[in-house]
Every structure is written in structure tokens, then in C-alpha cells.
Protein backbone atom coordinates (compact mmCIF):
# COMPACT_ATOMS: atom_id res chain seq x y z
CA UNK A 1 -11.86 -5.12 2.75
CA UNK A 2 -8.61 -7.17 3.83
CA UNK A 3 -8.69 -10.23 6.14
CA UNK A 4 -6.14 -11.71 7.68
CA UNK A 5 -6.75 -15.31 5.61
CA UNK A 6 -4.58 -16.83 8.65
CA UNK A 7 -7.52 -16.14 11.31
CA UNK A 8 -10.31 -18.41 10.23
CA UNK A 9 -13.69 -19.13 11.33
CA UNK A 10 -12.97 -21.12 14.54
CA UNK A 11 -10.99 -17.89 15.56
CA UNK A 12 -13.87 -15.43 15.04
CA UNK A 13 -16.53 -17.59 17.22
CA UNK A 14 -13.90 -18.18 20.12
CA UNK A 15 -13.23 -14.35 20.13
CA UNK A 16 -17.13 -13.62 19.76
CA UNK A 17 -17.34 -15.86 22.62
CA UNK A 18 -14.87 -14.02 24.60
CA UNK A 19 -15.97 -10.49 23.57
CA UNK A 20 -19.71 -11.28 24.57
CA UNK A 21 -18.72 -12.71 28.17
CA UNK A 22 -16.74 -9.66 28.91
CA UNK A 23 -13.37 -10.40 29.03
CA UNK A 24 -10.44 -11.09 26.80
CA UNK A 25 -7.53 -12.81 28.12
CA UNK A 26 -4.40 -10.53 28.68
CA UNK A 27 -2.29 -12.98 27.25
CA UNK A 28 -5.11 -13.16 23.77
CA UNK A 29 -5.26 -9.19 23.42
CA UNK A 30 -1.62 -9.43 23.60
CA UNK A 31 -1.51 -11.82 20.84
CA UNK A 32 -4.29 -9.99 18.61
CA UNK A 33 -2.35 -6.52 18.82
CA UNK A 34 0.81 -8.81 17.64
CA UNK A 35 -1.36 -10.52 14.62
CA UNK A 36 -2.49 -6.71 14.10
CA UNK A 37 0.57 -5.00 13.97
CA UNK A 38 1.54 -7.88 11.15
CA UNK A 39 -0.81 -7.61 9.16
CA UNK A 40 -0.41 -4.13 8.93
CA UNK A 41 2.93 -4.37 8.18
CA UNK A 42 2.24 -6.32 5.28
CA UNK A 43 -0.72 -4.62 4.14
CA UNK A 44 1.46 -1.09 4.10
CA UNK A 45 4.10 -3.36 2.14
CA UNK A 46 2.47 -4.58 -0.35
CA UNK A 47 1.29 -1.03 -0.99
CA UNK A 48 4.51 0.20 -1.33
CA UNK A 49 4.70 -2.53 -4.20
CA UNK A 50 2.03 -1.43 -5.82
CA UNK A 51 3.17 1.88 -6.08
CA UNK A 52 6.51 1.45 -6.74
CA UNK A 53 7.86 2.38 -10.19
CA UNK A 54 10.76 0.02 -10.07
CA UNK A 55 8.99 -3.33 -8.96
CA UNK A 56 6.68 -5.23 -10.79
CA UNK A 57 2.94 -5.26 -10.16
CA UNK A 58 2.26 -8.31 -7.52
CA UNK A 59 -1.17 -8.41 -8.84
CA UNK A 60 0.43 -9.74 -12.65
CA UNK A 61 1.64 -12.83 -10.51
CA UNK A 62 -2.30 -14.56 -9.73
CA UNK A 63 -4.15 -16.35 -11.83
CA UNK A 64 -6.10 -14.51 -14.11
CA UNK A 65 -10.03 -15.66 -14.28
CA UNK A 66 -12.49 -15.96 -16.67
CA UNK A 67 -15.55 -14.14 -15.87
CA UNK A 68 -18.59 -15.48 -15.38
CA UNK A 69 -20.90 -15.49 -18.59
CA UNK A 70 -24.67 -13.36 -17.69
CA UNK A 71 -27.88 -15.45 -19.10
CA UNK A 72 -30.62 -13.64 -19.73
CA UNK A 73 -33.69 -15.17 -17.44
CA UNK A 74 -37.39 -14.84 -19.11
């Protein structure tokens, strides 16, 4: 699953707020469809990326991790 990492948790519990009182704000929805549309945008970009022949993979870019080791509990 994707989040937008831009909409935090102070953002989800005003617009749980909102959504459980019954009304959103023209103005908020407004904004929301904008942050939407956005993310979206970048989502279907950086699948184009990904699939792209000619680009490099975004993914080499990060960090790479070490797994975490498994110890075997008695």
C-alpha cells in the first residue's frame, strides 16, 4: 500500500474528526481531491520509471538494508 508520507497523523484524526461529524469543508474536499490527483500523478510516474527500458531503476538509488538475523526461541 502507498501513503502519501506528506499527510501525517495529525491529518488523519482532524479528517476522522470531520468525517464522523458529517461534514467536510468544501474548501478541505477541494484540497484532498488536489493532494489526490498528486499523488497519483506521481505514483503513475514513478511506474513509468520502473518500467522503462531506458531509465534506471529508482529503487537502485535507497539504501540497501541488512536484514534482520531470526533466533531460534526454546
Amino acid at each position: 500500500m502507498f501513503e502519501d508520507p506528506s499527510f501525517n497523523e495529525g491529518h488523519r484524526a482532524l479528517l476522522s474528526q470531520l468525517l464522523a461529524g458529517g461534514e467536510v469543508p468544501h474548501f478541505l474536499a477541494e484540497r484532498a481531491a488536489e493532494r489526490l490527483t498528486s499523488f497519483a500523478s506521481t505514483l503513475e510516474d514513478l511506474h513509468s520509471q520502473i518500467l522503462s527500458d531506458n531509465a534506471s531503476n529508482p529503487f537502485d538509488e535507497l539504501p540497501s538494508i541488512e536484514a534482520p538475523r531470526l533466533r531460534r526461541v526454546v
